[in-house]
Protein backbone atom coordinates (compact mmCIF):
# COMPACT_ATOMS: atom_id res chain seq x y z
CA UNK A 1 27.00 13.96 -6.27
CA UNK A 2 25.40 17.62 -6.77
CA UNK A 3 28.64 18.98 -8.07
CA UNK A 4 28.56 16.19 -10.61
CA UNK A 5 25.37 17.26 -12.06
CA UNK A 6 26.61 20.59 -13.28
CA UNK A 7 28.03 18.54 -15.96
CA UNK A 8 24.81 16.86 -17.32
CA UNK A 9 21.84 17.84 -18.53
CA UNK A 10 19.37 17.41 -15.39
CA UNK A 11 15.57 16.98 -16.19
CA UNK A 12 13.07 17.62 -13.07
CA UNK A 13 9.47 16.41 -13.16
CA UNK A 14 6.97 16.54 -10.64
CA UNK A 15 4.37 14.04 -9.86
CA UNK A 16 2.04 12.65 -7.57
CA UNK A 17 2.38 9.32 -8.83
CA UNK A 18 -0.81 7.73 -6.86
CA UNK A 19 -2.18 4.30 -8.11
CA UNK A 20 1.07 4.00 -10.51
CA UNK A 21 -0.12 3.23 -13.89
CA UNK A 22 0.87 3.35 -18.03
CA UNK A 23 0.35 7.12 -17.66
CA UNK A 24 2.70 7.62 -15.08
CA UNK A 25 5.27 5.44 -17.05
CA UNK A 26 4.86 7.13 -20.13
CA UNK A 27 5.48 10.51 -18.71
CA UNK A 28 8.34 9.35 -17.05
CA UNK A 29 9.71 7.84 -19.92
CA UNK A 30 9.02 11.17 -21.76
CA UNK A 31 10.76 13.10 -19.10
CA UNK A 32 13.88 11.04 -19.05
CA UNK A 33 14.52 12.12 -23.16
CA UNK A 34 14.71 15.53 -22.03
CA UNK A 35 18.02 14.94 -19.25
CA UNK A 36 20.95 12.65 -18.86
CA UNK A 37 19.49 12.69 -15.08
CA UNK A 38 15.83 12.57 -14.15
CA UNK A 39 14.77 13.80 -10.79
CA UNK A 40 11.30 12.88 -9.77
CA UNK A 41 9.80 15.62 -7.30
CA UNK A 42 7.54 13.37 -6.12
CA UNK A 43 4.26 15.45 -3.62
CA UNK A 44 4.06 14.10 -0.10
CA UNK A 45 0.81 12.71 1.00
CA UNK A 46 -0.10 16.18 2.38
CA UNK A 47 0.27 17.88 -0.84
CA UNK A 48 -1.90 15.77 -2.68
CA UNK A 49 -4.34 15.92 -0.16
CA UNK A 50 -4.52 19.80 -0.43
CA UNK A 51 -5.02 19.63 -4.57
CA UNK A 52 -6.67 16.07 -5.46
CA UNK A 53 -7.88 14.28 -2.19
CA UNK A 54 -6.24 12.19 -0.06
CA UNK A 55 -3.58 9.82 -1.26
CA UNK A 56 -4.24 6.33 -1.26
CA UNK A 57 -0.81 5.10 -1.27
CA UNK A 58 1.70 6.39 0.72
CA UNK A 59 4.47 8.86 0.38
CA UNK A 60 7.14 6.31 0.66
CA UNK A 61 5.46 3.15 -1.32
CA UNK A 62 4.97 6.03 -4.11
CA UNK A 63 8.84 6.53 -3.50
CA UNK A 64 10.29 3.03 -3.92
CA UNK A 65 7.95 2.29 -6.72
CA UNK A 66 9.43 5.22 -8.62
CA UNK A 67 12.89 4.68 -7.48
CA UNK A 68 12.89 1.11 -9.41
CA UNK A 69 12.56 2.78 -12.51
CA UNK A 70 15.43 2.84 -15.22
CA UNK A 71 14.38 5.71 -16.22
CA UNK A 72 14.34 7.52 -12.65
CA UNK A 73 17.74 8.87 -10.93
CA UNK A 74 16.31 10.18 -8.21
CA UNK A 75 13.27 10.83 -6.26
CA UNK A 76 13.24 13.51 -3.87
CA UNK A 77 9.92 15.57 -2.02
CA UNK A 78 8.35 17.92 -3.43
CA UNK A 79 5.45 20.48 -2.38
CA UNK A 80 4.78 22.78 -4.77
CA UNK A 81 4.04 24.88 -2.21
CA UNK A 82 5.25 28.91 -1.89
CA UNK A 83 5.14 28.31 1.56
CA UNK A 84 7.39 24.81 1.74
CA UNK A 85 10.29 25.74 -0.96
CA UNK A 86 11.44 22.43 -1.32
CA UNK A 87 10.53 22.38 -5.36
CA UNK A 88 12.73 25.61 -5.41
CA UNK A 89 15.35 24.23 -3.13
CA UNK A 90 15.53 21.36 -5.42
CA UNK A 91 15.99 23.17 -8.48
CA UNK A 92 19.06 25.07 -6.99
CA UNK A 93 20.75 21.87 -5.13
CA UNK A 94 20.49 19.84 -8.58
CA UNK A 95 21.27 22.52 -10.68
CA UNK A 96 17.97 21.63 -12.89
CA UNK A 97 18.35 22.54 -16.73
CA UNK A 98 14.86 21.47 -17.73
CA UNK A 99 11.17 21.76 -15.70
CA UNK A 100 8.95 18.86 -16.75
CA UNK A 101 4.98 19.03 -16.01
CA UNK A 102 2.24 17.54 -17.07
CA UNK A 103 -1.49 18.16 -18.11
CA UNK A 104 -3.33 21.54 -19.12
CA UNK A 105 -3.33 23.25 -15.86
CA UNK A 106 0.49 24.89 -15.25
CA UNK A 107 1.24 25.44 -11.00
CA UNK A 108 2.34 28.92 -10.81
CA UNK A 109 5.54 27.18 -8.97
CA UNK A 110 6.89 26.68 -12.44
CA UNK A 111 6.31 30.64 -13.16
CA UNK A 112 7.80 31.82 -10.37
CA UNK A 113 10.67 29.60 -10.53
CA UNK A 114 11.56 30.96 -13.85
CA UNK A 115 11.63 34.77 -12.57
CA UNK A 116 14.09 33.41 -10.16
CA UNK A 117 16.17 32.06 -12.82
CA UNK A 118 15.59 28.55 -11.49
CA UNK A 119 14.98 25.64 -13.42
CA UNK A 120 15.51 26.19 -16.70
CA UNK A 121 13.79 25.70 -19.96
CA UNK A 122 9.72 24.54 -19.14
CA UNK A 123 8.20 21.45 -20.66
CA UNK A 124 4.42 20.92 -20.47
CA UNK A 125 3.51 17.43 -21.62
CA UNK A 126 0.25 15.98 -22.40
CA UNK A 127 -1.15 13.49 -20.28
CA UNK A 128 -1.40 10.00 -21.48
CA UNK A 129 -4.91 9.71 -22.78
CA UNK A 130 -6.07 6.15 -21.89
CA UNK A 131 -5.77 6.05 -18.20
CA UNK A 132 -5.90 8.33 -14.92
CA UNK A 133 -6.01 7.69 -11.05
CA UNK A 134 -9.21 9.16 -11.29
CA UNK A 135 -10.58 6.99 -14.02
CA UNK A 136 -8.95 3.77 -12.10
CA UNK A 137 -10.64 5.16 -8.55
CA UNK A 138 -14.24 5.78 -10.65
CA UNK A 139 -13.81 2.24 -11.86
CA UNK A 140 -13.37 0.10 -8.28
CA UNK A 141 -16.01 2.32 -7.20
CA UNK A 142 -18.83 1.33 -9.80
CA UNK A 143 -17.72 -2.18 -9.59
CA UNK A 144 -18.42 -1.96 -5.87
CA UNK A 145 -21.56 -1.14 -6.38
CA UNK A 146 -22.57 -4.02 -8.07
């Protein structure tokens, strides 16, 4: 299948895709106009843990969810890490023309994967402005409480 990819334009976005809501979908259909082939690098439950807080659903309900998508080819792990190169492992193995990411903050990952020539052109989308996991968590929470 790799060798098949050199081919086709192949767009890579990474997500943690907790709580899967409209915001999630709407990146993901964003992401998919930018490849014939959309590869979700989708952070293990250890990863979020390290940048949000712990992950409430896990690694490989996250996976299947995404994985039923149309608009997802493939879903594969990714850390985001220095220390765990999977994300630049992935770029290589897919041959990845396009980086997608989303939200105001940029991972150096996505820096440093460029000055090794990997990945391609860099897309920074916006996030979708209606709904978060952290607006959904802050909303079972107050409800809890009364």
């Amino acid at each position: 299948m790799n060798q098949s990819l050199k081919n086709i334009k192949v767009a890579y976005a990474t997500m943690a895709a907790d709580l899967f809501h409209r915001g999630h979908l709407e990146f993901i259909k964003k992401a998919k106009q930018y490849g014939d082939f959309l590869i979700i690098g989708l952070h293990p439950d250890d990863v979020i843990k390290k940048y949000k807080r712990k992950a409430i659903i896990p690694y490989k309900d996250r996976k299947a969810v995404l994985a039923s998508l149309p608009w997802v080819d493939k879903v594969v792990a990714d850390c985001m890490d220095f220390r765990r190169p999977t994300m630049f492992e992935n770029l290589k193995k897919y041959y990845v023309d396009v980086m997608i990411h989303a939200g105001e903050w940029i991972p150096p990952c996505y820096q440093k994967a460029s000055d090794m020539g990997l990945g391609g052109r860099f897309i920074q989308l916006k996030y979708y402005p209606h709904t978060s996991t952290t607006q959904i968590i802050q909303k079972i929470q107050s409800r809890k409480k009364i």
